[in-house]
PDB file of N, CA and C in Angstrom:
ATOM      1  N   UNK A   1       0.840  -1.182   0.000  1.00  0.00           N
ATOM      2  CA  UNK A   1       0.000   0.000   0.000  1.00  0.00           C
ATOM      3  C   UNK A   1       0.882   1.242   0.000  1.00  0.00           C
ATOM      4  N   UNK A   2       0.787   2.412  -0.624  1.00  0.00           N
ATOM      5  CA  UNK A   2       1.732   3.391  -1.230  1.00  0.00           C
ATOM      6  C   UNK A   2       1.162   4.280   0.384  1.00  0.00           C
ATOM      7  N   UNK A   3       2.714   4.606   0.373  1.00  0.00           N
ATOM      8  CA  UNK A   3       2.330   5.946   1.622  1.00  0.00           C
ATOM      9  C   UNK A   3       1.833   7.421   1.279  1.00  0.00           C
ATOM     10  N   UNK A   4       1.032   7.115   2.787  1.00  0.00           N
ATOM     11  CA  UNK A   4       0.126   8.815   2.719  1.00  0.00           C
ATOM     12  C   UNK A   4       0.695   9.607   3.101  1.00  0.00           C
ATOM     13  N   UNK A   5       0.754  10.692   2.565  1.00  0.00           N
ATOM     14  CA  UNK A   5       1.214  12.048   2.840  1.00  0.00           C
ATOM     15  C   UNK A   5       0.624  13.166   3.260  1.00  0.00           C
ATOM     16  N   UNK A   6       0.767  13.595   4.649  1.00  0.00           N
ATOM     17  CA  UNK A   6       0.336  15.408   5.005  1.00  0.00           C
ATOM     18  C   UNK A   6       0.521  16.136   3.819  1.00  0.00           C
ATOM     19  N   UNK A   7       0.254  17.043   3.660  1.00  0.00           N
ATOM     20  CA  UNK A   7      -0.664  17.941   3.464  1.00  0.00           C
ATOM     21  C   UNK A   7       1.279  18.962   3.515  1.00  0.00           C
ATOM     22  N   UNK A   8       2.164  18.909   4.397  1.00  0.00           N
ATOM     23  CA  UNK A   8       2.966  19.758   4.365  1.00  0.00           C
ATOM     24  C   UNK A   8       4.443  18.513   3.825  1.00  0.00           C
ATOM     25  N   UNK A   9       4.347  17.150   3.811  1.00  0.00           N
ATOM     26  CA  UNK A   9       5.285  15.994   3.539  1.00  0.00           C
ATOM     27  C   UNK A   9       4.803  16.418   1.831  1.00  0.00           C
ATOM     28  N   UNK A  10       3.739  16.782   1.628  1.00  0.00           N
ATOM     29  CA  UNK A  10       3.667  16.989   0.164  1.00  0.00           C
ATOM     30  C   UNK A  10       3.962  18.144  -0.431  1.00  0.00           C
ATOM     31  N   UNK A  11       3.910  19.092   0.199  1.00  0.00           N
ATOM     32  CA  UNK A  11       4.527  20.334  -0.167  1.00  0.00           C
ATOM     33  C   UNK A  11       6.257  20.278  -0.481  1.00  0.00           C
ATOM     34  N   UNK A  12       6.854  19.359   1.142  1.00  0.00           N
ATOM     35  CA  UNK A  12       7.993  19.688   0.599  1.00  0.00           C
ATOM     36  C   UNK A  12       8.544  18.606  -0.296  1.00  0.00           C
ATOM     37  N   UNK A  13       8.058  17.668  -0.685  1.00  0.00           N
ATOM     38  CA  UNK A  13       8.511  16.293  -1.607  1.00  0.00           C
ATOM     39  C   UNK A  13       8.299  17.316  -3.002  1.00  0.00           C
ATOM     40  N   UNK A  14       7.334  18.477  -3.226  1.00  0.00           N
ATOM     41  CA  UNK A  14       7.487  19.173  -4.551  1.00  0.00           C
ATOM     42  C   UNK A  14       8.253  19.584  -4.374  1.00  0.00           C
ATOM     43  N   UNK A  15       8.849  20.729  -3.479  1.00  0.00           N
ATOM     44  CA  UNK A  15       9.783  21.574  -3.590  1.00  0.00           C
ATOM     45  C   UNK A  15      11.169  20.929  -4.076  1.00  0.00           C
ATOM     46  N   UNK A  16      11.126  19.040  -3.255  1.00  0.00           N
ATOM     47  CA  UNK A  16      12.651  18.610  -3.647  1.00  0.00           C
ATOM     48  C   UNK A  16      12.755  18.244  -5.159  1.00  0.00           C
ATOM     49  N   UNK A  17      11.206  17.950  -5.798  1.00  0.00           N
ATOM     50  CA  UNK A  17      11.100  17.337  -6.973  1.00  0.00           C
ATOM     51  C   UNK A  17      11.226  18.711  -8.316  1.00  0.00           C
ATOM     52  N   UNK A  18      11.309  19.799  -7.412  1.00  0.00           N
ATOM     53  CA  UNK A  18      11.118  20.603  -8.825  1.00  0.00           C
ATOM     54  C   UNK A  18      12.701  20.629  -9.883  1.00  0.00           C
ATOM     55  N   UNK A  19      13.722  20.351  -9.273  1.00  0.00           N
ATOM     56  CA  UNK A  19      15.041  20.437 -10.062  1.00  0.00           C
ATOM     57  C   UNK A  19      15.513  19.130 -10.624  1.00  0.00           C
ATOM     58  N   UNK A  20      14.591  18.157 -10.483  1.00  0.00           N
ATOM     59  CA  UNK A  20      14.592  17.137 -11.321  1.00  0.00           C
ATOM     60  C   UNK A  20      14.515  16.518 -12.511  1.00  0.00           C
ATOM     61  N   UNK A  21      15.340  15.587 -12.884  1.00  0.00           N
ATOM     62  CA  UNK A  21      15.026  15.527 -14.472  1.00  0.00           C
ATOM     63  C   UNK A  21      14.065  13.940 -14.560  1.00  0.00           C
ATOM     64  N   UNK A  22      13.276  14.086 -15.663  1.00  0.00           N
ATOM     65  CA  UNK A  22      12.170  12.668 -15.406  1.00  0.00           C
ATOM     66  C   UNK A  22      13.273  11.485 -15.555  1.00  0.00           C
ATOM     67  N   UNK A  23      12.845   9.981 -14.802  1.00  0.00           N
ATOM     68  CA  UNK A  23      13.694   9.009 -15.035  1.00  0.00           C
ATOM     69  C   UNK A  23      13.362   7.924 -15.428  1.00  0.00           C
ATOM     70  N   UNK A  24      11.767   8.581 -15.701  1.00  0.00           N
ATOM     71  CA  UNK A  24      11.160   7.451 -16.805  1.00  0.00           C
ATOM     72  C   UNK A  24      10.338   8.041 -17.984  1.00  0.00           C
ATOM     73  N   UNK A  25      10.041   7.514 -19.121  1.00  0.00           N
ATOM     74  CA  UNK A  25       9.361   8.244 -20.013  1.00  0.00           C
ATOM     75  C   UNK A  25       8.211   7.326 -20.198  1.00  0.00           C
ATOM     76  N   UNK A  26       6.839   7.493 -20.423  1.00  0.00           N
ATOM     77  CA  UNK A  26       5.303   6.818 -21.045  1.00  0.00           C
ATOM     78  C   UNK A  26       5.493   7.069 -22.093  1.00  0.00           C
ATOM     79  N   UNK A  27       5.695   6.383 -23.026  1.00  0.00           N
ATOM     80  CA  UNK A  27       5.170   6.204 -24.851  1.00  0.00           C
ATOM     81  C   UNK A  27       4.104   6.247 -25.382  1.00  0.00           C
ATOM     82  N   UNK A  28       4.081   5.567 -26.989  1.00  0.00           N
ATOM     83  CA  UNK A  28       3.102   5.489 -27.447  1.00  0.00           C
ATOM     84  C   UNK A  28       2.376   3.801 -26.972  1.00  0.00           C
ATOM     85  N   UNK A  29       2.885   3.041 -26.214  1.00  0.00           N
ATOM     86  CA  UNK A  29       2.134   1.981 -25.663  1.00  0.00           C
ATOM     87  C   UNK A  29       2.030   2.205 -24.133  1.00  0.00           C
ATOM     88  N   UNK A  30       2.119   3.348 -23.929  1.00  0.00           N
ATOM     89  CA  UNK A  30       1.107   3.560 -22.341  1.00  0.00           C
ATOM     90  C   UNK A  30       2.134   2.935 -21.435  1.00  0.00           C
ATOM     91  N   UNK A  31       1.225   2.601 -20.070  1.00  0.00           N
ATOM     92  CA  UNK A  31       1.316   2.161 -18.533  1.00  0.00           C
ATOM     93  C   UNK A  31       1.679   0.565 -18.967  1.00  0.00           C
ATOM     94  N   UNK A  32       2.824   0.169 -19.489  1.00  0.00           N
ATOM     95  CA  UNK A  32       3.170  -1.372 -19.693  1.00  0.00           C
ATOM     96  C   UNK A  32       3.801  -2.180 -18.420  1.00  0.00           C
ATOM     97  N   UNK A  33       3.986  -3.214 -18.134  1.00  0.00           N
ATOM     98  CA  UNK A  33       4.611  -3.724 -17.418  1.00  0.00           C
ATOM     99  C   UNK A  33       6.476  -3.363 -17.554  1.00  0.00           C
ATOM    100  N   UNK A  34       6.497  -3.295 -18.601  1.00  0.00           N
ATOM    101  CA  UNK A  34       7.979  -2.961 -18.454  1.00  0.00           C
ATOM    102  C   UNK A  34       7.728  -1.390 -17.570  1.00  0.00           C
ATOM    103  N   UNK A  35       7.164  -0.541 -18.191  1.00  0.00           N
ATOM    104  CA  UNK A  35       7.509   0.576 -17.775  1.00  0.00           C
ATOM    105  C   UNK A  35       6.851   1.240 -16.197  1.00  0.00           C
ATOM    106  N   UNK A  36       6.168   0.111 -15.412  1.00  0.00           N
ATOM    107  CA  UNK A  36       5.872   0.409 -14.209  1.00  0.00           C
ATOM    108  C   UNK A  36       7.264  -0.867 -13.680  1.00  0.00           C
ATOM    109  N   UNK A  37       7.828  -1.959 -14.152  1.00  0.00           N
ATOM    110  CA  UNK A  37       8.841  -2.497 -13.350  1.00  0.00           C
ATOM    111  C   UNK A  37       9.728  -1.313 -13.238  1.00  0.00           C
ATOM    112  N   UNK A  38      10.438  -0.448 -14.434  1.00  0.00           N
ATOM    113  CA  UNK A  38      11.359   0.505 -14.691  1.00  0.00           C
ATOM    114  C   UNK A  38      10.913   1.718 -13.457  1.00  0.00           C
ATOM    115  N   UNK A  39       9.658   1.957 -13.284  1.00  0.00           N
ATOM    116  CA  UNK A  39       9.397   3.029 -12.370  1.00  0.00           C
ATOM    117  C   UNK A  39       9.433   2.307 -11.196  1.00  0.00           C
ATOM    118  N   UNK A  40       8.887   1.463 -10.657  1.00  0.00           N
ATOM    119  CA  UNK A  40       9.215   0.648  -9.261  1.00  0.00           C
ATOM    120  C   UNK A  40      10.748   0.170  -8.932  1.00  0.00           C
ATOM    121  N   UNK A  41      11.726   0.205 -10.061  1.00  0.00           N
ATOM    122  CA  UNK A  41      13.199   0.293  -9.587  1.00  0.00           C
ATOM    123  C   UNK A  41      13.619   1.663  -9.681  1.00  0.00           C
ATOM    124  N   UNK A  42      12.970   2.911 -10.265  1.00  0.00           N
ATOM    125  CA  UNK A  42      13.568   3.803 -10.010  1.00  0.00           C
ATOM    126  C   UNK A  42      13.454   4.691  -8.967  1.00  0.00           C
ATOM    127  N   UNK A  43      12.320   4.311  -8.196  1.00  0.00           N
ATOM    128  CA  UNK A  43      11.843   4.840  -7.158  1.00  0.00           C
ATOM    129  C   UNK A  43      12.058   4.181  -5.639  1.00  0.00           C
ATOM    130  N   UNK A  44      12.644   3.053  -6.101  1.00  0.00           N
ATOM    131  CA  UNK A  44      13.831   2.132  -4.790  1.00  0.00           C
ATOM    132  C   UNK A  44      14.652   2.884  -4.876  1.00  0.00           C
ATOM    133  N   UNK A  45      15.652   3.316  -6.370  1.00  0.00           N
ATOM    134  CA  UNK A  45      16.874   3.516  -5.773  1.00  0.00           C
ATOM    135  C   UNK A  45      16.769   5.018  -5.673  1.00  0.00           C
ATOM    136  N   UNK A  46      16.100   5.743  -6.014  1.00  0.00           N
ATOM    137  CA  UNK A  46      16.017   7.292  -5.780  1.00  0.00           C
ATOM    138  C   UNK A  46      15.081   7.635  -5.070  1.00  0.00           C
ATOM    139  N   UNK A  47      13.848   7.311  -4.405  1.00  0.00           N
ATOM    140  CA  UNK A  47      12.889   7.511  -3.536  1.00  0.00           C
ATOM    141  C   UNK A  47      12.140   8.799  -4.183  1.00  0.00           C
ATOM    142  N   UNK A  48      12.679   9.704  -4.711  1.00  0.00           N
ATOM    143  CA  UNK A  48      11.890  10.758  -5.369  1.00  0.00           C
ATOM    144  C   UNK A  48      12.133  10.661  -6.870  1.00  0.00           C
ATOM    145  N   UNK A  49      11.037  10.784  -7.276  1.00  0.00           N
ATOM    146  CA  UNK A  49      10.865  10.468  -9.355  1.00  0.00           C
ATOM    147  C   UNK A  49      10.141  11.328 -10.068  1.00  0.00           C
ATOM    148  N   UNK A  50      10.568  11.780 -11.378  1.00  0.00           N
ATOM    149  CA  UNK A  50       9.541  12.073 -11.944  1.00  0.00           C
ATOM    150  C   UNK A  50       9.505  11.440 -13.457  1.00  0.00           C
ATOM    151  N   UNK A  51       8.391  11.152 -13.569  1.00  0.00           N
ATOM    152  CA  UNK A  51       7.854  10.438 -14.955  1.00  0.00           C
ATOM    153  C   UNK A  51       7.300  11.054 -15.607  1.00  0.00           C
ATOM    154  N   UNK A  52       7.285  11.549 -17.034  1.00  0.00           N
ATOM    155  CA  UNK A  52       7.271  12.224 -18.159  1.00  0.00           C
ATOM    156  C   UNK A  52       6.152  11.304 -19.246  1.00  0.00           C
ATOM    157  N   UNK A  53       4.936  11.458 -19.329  1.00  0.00           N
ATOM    158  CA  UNK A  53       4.163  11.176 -20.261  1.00  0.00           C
ATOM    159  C   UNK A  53       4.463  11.655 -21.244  1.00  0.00           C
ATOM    160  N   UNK A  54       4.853  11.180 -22.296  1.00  0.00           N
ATOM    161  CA  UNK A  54       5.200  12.008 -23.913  1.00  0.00           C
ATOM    162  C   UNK A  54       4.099  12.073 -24.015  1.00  0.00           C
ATOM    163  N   UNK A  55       3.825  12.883 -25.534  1.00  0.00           N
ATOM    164  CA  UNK A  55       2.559  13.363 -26.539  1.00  0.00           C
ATOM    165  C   UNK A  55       1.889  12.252 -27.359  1.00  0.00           C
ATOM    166  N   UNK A  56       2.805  10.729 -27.173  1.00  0.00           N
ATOM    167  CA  UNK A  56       1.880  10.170 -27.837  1.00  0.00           C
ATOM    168  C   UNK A  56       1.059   8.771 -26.442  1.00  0.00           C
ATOM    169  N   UNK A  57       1.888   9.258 -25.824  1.00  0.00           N
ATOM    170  CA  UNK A  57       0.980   8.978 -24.430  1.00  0.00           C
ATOM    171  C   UNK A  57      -0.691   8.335 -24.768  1.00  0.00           C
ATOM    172  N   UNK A  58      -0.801   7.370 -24.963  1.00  0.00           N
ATOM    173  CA  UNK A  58      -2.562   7.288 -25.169  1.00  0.00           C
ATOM    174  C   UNK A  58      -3.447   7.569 -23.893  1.00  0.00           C
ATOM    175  N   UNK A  59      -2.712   6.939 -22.492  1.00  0.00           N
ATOM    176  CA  UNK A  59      -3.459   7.448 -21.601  1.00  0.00           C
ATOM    177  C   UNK A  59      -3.465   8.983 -20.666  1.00  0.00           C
ATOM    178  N   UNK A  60      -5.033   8.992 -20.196  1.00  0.00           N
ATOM    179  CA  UNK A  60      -5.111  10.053 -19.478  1.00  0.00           C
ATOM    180  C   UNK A  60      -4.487  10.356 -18.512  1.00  0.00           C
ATOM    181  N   UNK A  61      -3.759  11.395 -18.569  1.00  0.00           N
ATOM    182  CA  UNK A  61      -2.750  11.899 -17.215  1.00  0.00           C
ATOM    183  C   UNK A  61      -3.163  11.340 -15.750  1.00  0.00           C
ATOM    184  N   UNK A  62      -4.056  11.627 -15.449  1.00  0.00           N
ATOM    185  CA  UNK A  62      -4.212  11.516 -14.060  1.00  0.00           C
ATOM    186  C   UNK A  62      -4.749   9.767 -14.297  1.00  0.00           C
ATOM    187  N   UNK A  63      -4.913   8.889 -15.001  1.00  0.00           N
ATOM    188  CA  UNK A  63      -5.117   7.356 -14.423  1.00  0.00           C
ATOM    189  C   UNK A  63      -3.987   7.020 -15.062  1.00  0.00           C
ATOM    190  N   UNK A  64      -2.703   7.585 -15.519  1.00  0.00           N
ATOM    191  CA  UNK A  64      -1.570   7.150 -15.959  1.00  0.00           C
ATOM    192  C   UNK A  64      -0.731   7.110 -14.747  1.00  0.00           C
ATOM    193  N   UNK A  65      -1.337   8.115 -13.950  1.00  0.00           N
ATOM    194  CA  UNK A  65      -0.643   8.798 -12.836  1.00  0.00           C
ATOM    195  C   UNK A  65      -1.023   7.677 -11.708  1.00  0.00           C
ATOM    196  N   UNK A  66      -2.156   7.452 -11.509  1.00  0.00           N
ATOM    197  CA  UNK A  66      -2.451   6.391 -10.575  1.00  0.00           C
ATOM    198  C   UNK A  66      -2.118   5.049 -10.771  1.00  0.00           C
ATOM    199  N   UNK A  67      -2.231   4.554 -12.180  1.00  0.00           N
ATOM    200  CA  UNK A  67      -1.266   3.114 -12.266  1.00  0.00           C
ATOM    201  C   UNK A  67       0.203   3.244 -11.945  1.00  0.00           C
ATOM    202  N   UNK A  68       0.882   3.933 -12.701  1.00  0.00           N
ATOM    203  CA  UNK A  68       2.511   4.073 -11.920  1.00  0.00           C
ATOM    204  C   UNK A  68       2.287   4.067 -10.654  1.00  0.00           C
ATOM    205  N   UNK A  69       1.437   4.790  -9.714  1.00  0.00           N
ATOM    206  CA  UNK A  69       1.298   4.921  -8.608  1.00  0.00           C
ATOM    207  C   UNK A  69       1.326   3.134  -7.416  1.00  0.00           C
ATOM    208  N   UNK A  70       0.369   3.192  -8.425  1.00  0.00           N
ATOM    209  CA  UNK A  70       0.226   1.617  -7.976  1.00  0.00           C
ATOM    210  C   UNK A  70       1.257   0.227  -8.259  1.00  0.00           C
ATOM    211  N   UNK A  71       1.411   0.466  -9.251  1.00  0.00           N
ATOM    212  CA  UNK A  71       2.787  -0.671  -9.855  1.00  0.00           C
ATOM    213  C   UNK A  71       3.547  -0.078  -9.336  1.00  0.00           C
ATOM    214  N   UNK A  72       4.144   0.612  -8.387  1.00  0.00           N
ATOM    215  CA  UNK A  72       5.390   0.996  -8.459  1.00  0.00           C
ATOM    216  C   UNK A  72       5.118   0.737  -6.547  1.00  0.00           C
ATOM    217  N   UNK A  73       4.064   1.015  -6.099  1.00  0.00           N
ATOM    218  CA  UNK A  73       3.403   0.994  -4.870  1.00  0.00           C
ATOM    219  C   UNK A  73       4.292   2.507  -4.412  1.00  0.00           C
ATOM    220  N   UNK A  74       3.988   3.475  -4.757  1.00  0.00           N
ATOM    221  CA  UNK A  74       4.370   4.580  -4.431  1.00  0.00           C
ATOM    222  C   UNK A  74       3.403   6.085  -3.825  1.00  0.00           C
ATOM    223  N   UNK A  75       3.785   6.804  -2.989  1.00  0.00           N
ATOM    224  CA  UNK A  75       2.528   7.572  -3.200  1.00  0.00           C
ATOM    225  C   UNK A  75       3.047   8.938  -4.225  1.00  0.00           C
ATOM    226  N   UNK A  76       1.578   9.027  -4.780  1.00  0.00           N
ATOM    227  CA  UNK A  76       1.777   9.965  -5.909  1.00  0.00           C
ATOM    228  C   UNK A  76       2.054  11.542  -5.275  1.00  0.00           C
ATOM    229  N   UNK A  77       2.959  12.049  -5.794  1.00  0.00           N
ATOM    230  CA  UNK A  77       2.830  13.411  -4.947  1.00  0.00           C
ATOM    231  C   UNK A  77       2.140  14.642  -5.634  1.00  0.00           C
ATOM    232  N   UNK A  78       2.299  14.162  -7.113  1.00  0.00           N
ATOM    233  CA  UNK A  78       1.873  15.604  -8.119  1.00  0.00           C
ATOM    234  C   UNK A  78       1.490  15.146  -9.412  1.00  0.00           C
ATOM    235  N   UNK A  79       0.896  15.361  -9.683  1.00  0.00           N
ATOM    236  CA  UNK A  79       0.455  15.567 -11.304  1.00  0.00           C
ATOM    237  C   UNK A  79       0.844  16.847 -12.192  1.00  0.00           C
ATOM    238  N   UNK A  80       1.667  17.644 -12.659  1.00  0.00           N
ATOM    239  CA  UNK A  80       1.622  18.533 -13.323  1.00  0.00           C
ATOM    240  C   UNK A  80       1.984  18.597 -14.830  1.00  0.00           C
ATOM    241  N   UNK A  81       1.251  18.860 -15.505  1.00  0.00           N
ATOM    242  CA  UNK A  81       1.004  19.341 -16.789  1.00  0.00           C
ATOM    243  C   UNK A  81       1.470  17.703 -17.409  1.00  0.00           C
ATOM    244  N   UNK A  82       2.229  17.230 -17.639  1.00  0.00           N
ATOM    245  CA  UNK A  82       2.556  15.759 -18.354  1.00  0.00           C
ATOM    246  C   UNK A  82       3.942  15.112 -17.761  1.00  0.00           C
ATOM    247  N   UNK A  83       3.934  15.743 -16.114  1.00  0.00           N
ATOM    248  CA  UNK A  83       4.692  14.897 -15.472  1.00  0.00           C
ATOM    249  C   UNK A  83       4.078  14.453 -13.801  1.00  0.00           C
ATOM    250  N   UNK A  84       4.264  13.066 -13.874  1.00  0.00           N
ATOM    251  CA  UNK A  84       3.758  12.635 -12.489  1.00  0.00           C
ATOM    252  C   UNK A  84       5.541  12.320 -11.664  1.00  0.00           C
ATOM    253  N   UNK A  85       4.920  13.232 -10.404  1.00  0.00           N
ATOM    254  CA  UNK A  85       5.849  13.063  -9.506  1.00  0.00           C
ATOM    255  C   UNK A  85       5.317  12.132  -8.416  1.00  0.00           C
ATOM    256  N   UNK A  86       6.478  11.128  -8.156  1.00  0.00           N
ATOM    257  CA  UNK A  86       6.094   9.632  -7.223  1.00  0.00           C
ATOM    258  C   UNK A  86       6.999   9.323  -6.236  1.00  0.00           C
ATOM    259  N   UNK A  87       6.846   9.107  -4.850  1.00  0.00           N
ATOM    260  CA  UNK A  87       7.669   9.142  -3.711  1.00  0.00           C
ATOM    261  C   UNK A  87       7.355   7.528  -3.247  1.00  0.00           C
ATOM    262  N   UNK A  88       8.349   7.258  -2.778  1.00  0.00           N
ATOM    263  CA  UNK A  88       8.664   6.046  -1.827  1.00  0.00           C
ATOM    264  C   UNK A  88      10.047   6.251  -0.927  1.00  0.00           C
ATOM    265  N   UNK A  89       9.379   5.909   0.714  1.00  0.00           N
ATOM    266  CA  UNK A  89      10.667   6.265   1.128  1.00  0.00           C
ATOM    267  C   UNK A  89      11.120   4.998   1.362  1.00  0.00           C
ATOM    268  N   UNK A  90      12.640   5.132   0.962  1.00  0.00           N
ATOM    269  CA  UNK A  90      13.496   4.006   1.743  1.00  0.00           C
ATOM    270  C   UNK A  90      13.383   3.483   2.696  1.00  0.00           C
ATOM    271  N   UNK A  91      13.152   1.682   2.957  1.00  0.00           N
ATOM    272  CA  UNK A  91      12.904   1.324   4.395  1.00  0.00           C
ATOM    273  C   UNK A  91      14.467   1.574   5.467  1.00  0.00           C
ATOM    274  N   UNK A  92      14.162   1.999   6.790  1.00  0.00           N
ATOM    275  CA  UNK A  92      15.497   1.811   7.484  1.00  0.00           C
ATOM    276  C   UNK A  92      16.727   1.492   6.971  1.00  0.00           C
ATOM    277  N   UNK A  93      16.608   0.108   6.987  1.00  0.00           N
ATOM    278  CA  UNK A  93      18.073  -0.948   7.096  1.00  0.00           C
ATOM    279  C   UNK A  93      18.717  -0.593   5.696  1.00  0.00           C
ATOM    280  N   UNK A  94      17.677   0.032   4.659  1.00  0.00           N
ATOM    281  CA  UNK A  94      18.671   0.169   3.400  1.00  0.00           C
ATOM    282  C   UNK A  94      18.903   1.924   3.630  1.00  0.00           C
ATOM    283  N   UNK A  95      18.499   2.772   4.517  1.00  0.00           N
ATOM    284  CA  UNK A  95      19.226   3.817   4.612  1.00  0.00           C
ATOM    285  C   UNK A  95      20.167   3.817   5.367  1.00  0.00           C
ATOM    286  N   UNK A  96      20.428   2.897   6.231  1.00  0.00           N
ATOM    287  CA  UNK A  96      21.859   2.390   7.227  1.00  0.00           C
ATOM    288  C   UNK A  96      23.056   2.454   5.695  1.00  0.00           C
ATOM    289  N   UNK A  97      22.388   1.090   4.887  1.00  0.00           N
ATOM    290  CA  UNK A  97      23.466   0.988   4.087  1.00  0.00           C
ATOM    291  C   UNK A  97      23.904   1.767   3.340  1.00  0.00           C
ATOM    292  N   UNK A  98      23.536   2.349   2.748  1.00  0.00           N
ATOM    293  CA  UNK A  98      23.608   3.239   1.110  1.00  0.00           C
ATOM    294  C   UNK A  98      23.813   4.616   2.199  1.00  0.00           C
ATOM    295  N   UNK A  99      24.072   5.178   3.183  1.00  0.00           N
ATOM    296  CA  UNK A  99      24.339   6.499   3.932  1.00  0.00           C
ATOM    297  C   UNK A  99      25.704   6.545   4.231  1.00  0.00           C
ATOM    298  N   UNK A 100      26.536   7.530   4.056  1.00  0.00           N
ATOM    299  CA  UNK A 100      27.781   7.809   3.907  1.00  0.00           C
ATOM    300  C   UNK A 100      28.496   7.160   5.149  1.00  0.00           C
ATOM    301  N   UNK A 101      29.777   6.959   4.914  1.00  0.00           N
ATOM    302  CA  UNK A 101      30.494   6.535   5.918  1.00  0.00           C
ATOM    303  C   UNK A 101      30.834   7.196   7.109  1.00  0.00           C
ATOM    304  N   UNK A 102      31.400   6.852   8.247  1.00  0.00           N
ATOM    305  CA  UNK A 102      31.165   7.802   9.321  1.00  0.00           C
ATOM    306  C   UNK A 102      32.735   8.059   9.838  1.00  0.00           C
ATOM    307  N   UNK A 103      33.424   9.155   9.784  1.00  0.00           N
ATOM    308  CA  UNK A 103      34.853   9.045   9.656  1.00  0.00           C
ATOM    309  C   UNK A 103      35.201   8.886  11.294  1.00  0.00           C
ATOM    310  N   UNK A 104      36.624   8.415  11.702  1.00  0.00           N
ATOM    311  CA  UNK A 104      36.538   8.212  13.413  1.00  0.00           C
ATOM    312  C   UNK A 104      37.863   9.032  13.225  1.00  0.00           C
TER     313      UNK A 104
END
């Protein structure tokens, strides 16, 4: 189940998402299984995403927006103009790992 977000966790997940470049693109064959596996690994290893519906996009923005949402099990943070922005945070034990070393 994709996590819920306040009302101010969503404000600032835009603010981090606005200098972003998309890291997935929707085609002309839509919401495919390849391209929600591709968004559910890109949103493990980066926790913040944005996905780029091109123009030949067949589906409608906002239920394009909710399947990634769902295949990817992410919560959606934004819809704007022909990009959906999608958050998942890292569980614990993999922010132990992947977090910088600690100098002594």
């Amino acid at each position: 189940m994709p996590v819920a977000l306040s009302k101010q966790e969503r404000q600032g997940l835009k603010a981090r998402a606005h200098p972003l470049n998309p890291v997935v693109m929707v085609g002309k064959e839509g919401v495919t299984d390849a391209v929600l596996a591709q968004t559910a690994e890109q949103v493990r290893a980066h926790e913040l995403i944005k996905v780029k519906l091109l123009q030949t996009c067949p589906t409608d923005k906002h239920e394009a927006a909710s399947q990634l949402s769902e295949g990817a099990d992410a919560a959606l943070v934004q819809v704007i103009g022909k990009t959906v922005v999608l958050y998942k945070p890292r569980p614990p034990e993999e922010k132990k790992k992947s977090g910088p070393a600690k100098a002594k």
